[in-house]
PDB file of N, CA and C in Angstrom:
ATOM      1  N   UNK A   1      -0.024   5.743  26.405  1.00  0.00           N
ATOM      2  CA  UNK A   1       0.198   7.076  26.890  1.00  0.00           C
ATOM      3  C   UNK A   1       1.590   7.136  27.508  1.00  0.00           C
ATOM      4  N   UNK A   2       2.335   8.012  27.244  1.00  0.00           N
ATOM      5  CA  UNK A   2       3.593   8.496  27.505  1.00  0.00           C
ATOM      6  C   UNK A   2       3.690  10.091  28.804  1.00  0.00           C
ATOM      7  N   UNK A   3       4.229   9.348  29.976  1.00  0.00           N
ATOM      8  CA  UNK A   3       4.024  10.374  31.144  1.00  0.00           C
ATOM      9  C   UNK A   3       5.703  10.694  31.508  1.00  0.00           C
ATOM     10  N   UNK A   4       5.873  11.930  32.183  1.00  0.00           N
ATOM     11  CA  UNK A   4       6.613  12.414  32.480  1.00  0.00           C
ATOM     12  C   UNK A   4       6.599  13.408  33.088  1.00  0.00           C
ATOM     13  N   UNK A   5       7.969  14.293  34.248  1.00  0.00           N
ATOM     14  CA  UNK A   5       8.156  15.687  35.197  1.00  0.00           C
ATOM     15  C   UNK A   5       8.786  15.793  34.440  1.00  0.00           C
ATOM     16  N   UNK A   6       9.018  17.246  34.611  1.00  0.00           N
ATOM     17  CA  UNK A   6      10.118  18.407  34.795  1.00  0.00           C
ATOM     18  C   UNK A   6       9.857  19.117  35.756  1.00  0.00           C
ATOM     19  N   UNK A   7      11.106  20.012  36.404  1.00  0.00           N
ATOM     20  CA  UNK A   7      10.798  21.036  36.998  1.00  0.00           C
ATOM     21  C   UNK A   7      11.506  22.337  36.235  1.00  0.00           C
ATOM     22  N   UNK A   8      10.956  23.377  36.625  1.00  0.00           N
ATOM     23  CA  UNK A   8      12.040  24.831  35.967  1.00  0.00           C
ATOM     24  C   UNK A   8      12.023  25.317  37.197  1.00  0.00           C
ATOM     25  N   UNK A   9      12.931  26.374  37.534  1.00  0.00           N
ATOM     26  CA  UNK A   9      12.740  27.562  38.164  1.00  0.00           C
ATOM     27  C   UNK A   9      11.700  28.518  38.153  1.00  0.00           C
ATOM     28  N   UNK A  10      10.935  29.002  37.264  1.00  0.00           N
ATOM     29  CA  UNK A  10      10.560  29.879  36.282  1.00  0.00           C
ATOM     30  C   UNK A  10       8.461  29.333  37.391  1.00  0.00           C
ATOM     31  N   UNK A  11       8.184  31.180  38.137  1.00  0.00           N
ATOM     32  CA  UNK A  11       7.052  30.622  38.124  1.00  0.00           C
ATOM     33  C   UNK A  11       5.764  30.330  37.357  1.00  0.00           C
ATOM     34  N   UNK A  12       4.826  29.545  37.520  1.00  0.00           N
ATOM     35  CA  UNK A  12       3.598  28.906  36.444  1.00  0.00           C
ATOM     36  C   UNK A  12       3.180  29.888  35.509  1.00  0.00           C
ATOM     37  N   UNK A  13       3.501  31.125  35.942  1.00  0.00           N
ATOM     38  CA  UNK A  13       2.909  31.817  34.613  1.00  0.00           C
ATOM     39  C   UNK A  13       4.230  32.307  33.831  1.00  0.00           C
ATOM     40  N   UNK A  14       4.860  32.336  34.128  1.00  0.00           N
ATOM     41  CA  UNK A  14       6.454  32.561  33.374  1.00  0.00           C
ATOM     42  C   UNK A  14       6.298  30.933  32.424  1.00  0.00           C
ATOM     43  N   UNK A  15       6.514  30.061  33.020  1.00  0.00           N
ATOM     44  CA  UNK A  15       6.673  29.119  32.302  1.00  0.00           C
ATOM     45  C   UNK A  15       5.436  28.437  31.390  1.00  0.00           C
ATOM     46  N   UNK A  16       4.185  28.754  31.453  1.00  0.00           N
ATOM     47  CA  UNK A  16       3.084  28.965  30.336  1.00  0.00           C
ATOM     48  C   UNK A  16       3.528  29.604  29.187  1.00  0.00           C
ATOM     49  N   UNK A  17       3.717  30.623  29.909  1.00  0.00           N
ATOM     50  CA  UNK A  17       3.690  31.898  28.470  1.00  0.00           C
ATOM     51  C   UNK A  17       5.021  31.513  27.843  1.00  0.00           C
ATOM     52  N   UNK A  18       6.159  31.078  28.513  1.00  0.00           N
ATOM     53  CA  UNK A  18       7.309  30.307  27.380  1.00  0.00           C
ATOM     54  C   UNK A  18       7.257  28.864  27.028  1.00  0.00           C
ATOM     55  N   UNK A  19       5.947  28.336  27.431  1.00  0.00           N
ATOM     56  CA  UNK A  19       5.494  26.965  26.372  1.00  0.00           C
ATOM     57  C   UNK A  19       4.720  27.378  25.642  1.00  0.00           C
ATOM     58  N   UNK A  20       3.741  28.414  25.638  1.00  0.00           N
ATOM     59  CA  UNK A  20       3.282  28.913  23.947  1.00  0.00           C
ATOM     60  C   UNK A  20       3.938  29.389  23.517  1.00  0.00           C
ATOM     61  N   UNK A  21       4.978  29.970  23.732  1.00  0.00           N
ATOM     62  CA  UNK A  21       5.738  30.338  22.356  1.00  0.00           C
ATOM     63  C   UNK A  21       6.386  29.435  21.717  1.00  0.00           C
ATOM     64  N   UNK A  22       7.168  28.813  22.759  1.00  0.00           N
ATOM     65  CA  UNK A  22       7.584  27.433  21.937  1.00  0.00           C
ATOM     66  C   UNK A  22       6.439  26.373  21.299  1.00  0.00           C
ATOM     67  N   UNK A  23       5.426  25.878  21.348  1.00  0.00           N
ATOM     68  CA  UNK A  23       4.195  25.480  20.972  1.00  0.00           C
ATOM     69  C   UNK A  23       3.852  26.613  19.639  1.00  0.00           C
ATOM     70  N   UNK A  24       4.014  27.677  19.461  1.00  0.00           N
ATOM     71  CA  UNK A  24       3.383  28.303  18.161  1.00  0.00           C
ATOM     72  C   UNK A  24       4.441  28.153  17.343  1.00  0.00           C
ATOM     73  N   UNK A  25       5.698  28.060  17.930  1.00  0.00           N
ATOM     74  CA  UNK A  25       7.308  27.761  16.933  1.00  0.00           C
ATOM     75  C   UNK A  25       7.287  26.330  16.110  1.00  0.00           C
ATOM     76  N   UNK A  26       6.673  25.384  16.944  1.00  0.00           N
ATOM     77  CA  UNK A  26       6.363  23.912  16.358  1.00  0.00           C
ATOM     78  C   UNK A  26       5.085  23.214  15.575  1.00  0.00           C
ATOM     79  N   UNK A  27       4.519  24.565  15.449  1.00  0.00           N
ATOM     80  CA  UNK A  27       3.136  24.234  14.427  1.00  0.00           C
ATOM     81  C   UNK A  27       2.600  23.541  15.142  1.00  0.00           C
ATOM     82  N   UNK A  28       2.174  23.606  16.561  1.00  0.00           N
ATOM     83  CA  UNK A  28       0.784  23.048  17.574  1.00  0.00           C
ATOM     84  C   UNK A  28      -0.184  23.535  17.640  1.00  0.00           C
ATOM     85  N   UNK A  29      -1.143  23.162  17.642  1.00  0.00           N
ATOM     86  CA  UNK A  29      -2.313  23.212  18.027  1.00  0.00           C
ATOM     87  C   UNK A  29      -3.034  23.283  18.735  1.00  0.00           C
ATOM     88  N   UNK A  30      -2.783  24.794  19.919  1.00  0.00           N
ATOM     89  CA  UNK A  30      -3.647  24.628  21.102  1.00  0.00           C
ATOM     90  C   UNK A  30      -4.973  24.404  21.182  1.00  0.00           C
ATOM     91  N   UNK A  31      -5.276  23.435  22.347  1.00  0.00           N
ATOM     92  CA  UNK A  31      -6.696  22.703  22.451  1.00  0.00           C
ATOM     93  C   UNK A  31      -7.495  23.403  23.184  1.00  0.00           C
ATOM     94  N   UNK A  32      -6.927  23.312  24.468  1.00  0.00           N
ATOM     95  CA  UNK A  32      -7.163  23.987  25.982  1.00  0.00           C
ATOM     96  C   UNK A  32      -6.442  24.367  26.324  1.00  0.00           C
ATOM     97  N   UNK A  33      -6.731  25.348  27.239  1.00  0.00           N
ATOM     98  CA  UNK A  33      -5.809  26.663  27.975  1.00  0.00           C
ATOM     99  C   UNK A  33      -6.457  27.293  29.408  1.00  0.00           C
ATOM    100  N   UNK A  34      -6.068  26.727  30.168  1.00  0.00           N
ATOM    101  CA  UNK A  34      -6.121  27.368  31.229  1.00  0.00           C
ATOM    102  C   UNK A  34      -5.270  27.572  31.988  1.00  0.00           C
ATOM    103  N   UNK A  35      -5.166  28.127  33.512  1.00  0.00           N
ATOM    104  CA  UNK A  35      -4.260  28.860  34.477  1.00  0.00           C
ATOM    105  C   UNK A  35      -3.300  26.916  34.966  1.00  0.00           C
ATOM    106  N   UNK A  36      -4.417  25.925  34.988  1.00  0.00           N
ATOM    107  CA  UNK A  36      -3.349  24.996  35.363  1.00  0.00           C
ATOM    108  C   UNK A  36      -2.842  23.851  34.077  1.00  0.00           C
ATOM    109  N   UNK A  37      -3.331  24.360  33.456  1.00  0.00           N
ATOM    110  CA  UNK A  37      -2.690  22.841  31.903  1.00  0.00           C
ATOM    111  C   UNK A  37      -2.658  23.998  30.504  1.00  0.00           C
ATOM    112  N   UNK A  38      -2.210  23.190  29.931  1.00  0.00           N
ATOM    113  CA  UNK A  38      -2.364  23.314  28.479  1.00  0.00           C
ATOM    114  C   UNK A  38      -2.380  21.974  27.756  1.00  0.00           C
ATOM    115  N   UNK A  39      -3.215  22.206  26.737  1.00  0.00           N
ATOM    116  CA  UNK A  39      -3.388  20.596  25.797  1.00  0.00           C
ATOM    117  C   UNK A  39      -3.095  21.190  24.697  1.00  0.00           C
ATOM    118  N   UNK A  40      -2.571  20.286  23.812  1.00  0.00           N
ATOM    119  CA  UNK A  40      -2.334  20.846  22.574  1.00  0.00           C
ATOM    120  C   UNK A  40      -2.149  19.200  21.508  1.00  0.00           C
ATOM    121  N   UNK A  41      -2.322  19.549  20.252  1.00  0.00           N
ATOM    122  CA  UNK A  41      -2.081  18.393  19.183  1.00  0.00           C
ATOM    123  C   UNK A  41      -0.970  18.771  18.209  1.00  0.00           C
ATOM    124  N   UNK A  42      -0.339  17.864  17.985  1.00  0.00           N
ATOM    125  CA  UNK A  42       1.156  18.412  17.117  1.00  0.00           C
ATOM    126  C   UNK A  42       0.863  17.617  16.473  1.00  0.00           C
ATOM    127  N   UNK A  43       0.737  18.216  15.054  1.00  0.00           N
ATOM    128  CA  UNK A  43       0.712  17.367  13.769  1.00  0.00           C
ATOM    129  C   UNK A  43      -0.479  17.245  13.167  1.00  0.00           C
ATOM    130  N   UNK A  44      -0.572  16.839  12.182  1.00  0.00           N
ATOM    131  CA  UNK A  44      -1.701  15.775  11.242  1.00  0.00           C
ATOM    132  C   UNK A  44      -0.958  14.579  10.220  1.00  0.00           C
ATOM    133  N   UNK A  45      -2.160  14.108   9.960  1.00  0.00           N
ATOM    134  CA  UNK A  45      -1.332  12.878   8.643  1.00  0.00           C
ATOM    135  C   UNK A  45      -0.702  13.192   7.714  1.00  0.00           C
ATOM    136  N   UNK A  46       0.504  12.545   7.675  1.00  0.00           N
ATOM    137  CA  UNK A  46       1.587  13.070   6.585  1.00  0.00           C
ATOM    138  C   UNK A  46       1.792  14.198   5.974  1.00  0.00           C
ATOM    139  N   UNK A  47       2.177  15.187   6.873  1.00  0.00           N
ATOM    140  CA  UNK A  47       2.689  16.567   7.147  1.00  0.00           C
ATOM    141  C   UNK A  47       4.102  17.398   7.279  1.00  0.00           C
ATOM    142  N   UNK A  48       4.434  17.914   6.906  1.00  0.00           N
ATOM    143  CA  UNK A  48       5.511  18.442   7.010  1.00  0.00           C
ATOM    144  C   UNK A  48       5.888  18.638   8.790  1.00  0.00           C
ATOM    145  N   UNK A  49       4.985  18.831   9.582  1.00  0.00           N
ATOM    146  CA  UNK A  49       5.121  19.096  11.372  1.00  0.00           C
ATOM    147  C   UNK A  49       5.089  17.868  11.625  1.00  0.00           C
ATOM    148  N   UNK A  50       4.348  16.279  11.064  1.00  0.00           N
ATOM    149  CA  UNK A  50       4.556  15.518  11.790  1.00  0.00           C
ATOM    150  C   UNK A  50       4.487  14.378  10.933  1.00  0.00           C
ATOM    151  N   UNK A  51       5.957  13.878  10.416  1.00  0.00           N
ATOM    152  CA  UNK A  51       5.246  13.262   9.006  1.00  0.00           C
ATOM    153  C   UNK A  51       5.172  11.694   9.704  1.00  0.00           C
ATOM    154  N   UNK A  52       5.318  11.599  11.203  1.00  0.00           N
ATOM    155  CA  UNK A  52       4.643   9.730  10.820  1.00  0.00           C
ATOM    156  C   UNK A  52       3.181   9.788  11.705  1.00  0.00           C
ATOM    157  N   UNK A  53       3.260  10.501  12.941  1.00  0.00           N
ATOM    158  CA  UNK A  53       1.835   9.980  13.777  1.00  0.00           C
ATOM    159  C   UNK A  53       1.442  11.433  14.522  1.00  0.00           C
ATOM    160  N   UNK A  54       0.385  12.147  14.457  1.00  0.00           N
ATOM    161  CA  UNK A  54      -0.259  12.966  15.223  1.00  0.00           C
ATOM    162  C   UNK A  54      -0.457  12.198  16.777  1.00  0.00           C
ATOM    163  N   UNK A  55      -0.069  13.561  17.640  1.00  0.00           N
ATOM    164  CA  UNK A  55       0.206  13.591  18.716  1.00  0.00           C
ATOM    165  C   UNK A  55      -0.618  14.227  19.594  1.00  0.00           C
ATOM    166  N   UNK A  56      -1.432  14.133  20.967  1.00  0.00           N
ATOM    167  CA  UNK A  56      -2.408  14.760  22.118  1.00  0.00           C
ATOM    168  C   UNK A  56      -1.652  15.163  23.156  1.00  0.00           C
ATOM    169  N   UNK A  57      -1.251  16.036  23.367  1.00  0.00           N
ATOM    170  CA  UNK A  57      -0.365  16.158  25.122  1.00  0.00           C
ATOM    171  C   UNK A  57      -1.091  17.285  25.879  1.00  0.00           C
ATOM    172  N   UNK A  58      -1.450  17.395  27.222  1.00  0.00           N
ATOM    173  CA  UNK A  58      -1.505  17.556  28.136  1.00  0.00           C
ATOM    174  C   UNK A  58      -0.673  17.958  29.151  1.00  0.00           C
ATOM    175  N   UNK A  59      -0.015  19.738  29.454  1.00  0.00           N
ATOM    176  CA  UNK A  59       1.106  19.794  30.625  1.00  0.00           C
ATOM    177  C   UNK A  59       0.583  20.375  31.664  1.00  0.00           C
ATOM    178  N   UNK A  60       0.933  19.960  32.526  1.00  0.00           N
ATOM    179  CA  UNK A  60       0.360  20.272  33.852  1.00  0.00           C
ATOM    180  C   UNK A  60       1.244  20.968  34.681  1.00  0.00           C
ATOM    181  N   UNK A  61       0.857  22.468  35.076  1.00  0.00           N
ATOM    182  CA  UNK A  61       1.691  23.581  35.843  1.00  0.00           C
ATOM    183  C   UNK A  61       1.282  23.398  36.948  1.00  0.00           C
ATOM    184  N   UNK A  62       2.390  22.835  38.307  1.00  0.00           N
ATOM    185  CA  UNK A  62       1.920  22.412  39.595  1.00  0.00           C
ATOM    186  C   UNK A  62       3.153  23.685  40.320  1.00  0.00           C
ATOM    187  N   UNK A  63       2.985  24.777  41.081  1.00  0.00           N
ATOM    188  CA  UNK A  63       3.894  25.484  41.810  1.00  0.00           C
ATOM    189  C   UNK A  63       4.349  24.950  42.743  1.00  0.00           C
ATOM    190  N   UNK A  64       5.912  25.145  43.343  1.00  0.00           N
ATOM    191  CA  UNK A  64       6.088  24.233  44.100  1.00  0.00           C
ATOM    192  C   UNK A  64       7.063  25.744  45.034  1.00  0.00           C
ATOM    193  N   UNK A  65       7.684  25.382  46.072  1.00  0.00           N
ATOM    194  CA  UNK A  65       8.519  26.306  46.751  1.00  0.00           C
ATOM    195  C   UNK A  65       9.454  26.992  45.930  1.00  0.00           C
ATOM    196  N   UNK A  66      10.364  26.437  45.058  1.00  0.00           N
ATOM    197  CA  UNK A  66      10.994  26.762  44.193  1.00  0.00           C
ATOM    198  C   UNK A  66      11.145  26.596  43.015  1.00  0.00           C
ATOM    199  N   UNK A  67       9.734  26.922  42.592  1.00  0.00           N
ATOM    200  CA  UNK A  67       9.667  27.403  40.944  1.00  0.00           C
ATOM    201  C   UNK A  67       8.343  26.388  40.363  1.00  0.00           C
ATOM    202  N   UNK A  68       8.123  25.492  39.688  1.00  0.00           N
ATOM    203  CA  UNK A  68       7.014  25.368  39.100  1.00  0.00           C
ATOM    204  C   UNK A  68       7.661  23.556  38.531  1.00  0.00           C
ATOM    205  N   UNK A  69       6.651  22.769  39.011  1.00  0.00           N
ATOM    206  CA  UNK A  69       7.006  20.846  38.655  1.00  0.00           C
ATOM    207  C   UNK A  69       5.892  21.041  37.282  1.00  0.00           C
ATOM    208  N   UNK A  70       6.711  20.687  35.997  1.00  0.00           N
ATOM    209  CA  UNK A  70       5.604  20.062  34.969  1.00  0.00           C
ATOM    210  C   UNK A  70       5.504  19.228  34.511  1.00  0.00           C
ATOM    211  N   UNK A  71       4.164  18.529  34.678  1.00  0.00           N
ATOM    212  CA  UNK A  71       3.592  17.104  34.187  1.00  0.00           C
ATOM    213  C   UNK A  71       3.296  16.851  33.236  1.00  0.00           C
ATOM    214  N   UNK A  72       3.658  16.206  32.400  1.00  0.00           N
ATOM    215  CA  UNK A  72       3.124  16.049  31.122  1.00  0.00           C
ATOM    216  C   UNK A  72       2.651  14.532  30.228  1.00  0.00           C
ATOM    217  N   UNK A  73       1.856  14.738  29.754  1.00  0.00           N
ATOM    218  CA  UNK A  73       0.998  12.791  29.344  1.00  0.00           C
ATOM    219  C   UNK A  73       0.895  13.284  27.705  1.00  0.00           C
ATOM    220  N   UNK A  74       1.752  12.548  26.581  1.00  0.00           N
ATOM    221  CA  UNK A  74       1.559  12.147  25.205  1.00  0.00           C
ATOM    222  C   UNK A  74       0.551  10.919  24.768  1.00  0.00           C
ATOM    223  N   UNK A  75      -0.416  11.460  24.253  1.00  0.00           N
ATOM    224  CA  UNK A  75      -0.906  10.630  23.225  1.00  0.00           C
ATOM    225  C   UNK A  75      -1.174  10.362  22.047  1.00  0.00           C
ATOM    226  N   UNK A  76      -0.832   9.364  21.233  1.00  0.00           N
ATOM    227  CA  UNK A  76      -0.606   8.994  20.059  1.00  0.00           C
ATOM    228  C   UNK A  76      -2.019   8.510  19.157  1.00  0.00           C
ATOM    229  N   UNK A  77      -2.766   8.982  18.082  1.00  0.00           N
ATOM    230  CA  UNK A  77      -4.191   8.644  17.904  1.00  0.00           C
ATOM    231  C   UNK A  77      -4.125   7.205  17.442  1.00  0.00           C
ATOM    232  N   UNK A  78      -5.206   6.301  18.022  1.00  0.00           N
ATOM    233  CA  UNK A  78      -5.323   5.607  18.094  1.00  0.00           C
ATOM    234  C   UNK A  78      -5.032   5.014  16.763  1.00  0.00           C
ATOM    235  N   UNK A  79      -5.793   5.340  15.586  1.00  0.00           N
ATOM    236  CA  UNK A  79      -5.675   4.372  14.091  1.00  0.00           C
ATOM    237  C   UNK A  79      -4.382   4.171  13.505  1.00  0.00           C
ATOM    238  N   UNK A  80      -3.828   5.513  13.761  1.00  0.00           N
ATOM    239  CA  UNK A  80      -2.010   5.069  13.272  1.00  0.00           C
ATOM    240  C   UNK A  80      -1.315   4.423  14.336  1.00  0.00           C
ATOM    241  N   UNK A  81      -1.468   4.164  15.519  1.00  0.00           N
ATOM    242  CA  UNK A  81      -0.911   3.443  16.584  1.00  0.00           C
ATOM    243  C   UNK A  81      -1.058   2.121  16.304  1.00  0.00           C
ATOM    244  N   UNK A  82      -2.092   1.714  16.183  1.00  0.00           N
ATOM    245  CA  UNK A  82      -2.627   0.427  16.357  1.00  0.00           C
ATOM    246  C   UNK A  82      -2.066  -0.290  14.838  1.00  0.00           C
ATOM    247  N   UNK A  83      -2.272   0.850  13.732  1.00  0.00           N
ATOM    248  CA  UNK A  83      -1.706   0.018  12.291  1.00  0.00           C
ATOM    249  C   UNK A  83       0.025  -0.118  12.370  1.00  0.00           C
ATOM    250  N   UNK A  84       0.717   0.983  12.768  1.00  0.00           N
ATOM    251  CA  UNK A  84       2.262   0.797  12.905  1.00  0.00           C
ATOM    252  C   UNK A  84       2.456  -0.090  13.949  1.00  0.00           C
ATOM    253  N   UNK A  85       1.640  -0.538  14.835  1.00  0.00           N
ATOM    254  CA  UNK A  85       2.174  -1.441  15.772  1.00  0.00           C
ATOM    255  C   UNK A  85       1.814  -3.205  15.342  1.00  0.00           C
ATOM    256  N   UNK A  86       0.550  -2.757  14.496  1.00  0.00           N
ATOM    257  CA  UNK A  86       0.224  -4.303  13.645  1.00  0.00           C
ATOM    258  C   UNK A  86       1.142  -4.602  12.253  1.00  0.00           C
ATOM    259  N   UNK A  87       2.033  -3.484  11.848  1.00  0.00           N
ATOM    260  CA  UNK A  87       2.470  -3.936  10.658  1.00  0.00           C
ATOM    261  C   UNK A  87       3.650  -4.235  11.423  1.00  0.00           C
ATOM    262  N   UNK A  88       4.158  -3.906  12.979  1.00  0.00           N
ATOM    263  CA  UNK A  88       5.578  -4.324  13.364  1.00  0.00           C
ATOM    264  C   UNK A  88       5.392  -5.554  13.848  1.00  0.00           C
ATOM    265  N   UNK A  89       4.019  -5.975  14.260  1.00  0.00           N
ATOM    266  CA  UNK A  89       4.338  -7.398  14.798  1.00  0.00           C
ATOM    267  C   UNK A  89       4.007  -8.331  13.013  1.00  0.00           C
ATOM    268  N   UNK A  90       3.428  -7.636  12.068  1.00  0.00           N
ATOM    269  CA  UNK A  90       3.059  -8.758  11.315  1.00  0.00           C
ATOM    270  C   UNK A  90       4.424  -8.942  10.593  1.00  0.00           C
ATOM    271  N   UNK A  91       5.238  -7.953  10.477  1.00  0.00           N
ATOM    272  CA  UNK A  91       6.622  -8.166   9.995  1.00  0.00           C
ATOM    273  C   UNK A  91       7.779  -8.297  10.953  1.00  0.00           C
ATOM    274  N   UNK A  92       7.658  -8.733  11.704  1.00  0.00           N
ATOM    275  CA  UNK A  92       8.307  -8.802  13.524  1.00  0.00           C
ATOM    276  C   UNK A  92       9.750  -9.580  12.760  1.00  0.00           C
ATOM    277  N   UNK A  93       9.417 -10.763  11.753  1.00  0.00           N
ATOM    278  CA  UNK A  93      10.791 -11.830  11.736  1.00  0.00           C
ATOM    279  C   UNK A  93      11.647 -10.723  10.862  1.00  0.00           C
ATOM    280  N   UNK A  94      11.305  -8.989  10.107  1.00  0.00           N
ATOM    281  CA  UNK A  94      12.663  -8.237  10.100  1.00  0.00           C
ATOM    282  C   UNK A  94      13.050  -7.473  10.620  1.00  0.00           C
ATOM    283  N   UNK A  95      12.431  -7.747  11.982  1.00  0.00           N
ATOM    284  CA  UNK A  95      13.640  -6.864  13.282  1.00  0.00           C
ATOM    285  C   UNK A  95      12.840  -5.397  13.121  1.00  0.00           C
ATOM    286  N   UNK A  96      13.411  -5.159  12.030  1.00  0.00           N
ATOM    287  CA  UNK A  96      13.466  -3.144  11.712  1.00  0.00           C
ATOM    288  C   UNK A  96      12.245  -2.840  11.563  1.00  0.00           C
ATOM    289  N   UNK A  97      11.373  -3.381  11.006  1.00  0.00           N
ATOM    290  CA  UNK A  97       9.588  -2.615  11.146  1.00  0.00           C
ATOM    291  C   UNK A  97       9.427  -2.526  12.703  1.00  0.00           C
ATOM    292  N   UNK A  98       9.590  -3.673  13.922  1.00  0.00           N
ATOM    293  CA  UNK A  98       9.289  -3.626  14.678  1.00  0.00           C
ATOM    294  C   UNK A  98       9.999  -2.158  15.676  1.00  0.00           C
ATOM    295  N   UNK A  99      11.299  -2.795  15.315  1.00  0.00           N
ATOM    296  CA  UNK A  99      12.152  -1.312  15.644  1.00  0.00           C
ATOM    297  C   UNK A  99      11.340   0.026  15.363  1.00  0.00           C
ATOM    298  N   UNK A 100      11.473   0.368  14.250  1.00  0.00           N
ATOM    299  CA  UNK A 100      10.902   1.419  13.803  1.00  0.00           C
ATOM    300  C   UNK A 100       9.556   1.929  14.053  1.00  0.00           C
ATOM    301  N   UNK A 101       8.600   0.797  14.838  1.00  0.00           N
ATOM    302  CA  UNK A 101       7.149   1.251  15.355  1.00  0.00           C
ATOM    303  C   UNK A 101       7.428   1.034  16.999  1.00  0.00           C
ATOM    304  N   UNK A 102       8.834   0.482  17.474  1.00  0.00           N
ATOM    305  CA  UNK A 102       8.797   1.012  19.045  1.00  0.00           C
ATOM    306  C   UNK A 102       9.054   2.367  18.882  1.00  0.00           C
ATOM    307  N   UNK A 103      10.120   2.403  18.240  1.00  0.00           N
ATOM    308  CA  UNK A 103      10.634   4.110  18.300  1.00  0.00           C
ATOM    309  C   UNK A 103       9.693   5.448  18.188  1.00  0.00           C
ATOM    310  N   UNK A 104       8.414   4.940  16.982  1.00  0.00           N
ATOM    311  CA  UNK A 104       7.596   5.853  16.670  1.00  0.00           C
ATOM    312  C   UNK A 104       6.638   5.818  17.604  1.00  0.00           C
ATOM    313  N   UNK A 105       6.255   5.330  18.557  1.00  0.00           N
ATOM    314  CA  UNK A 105       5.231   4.882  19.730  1.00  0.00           C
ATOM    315  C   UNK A 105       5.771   5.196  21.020  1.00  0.00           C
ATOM    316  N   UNK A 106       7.070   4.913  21.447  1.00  0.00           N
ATOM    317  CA  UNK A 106       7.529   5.421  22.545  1.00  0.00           C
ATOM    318  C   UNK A 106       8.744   6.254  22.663  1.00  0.00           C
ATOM    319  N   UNK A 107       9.909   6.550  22.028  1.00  0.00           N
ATOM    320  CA  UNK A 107      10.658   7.098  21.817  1.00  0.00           C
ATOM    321  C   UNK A 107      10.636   8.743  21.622  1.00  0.00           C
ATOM    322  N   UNK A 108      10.006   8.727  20.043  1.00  0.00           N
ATOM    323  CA  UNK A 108       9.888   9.927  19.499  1.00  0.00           C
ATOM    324  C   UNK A 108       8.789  10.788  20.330  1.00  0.00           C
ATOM    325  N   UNK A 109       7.737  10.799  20.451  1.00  0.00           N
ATOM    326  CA  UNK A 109       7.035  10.924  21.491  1.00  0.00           C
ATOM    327  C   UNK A 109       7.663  11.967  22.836  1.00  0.00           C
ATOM    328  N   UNK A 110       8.461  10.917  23.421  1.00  0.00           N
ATOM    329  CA  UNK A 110       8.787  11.307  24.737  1.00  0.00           C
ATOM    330  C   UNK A 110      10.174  12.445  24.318  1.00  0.00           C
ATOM    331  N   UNK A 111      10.754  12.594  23.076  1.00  0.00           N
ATOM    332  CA  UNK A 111      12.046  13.184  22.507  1.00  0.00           C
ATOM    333  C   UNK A 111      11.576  14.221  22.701  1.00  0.00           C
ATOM    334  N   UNK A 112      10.240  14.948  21.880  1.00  0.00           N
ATOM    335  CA  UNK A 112       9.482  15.705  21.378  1.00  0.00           C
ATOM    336  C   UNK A 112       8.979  16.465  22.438  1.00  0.00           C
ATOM    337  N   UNK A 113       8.526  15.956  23.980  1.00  0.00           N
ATOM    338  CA  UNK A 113       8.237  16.551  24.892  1.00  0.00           C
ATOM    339  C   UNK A 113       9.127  17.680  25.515  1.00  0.00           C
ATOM    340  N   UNK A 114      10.725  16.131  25.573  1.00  0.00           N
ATOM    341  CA  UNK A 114      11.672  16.641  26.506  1.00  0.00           C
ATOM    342  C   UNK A 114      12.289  17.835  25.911  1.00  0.00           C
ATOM    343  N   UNK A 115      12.501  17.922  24.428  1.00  0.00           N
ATOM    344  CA  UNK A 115      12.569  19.338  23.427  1.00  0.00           C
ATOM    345  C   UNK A 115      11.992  20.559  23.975  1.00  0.00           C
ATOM    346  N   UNK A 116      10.683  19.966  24.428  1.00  0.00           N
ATOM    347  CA  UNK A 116       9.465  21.399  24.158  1.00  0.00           C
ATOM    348  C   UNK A 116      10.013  22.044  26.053  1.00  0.00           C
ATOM    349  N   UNK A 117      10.172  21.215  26.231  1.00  0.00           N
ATOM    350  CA  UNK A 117      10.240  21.679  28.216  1.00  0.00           C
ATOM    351  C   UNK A 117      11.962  21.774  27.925  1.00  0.00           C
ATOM    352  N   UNK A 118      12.435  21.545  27.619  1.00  0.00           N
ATOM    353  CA  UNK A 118      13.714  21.963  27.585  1.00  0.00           C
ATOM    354  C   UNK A 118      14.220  23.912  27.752  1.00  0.00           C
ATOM    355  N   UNK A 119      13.398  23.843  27.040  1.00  0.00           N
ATOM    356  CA  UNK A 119      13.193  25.609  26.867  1.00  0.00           C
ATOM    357  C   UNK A 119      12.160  26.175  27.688  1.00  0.00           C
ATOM    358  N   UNK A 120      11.540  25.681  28.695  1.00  0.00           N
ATOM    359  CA  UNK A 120      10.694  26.096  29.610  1.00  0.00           C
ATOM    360  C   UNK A 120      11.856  26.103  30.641  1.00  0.00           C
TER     361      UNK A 120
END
């Protein structure tokens, strides 16, 4: 699981209603919706929205004195996690599989968040 803040200016319901829009712009999948989170899934298997690993996130709208702290936790489904991370250690002696399943496990992930709150 991949955790992270932001803060905006912008209060909790200002900044909801401009993470679904950005969330319906990226082909997500809202899960849950309420006044303090939103969950949503980005992607499916080999897709044009997410062509290596479907994604679970969770943001959390906390108000603060000046403007609104958001929390947010990525998760990656378990069966493609566990196989891109077994084909990087079983091919570990060429460097680049392994590379290429940190990046897709922790990297891209956390890119993808900081994108979506960027515009919040």
């Amino acid at each position: 699981m991949i955790t992270g803040t932001s803060t905006t200016k912008k209060t909790p319901e200002e900044a909801m209603e401009r993470l679904r829009t950005i969330l319906a712009g990226a082909n997500c999948r809202v899960i849950s919706d309420s006044d303090e989170h939103i969950e949503f899934r980005h992607g499916t298997y080999l897709t044009h929205s997410s062509p290596l690993l479907p994604k679970t996130a969770t943001v959390r709208f906390i108000p603060t004195n000046d403007g609104t702290q958001l929390e947010y936790s990525v998760t990656i489904d378990p069966f493609p996690k566990y196989w891109l991370g077994g084909i990087g250690i079983l091919l570990c002696w060429l460097i680049f599989p392994a590379v290429l399943a940190y990046r897709a496990l922790k990297v891209h992930p956390r890119e993808m968040m900081e994108n979506f709150l960027a515009g919040v």
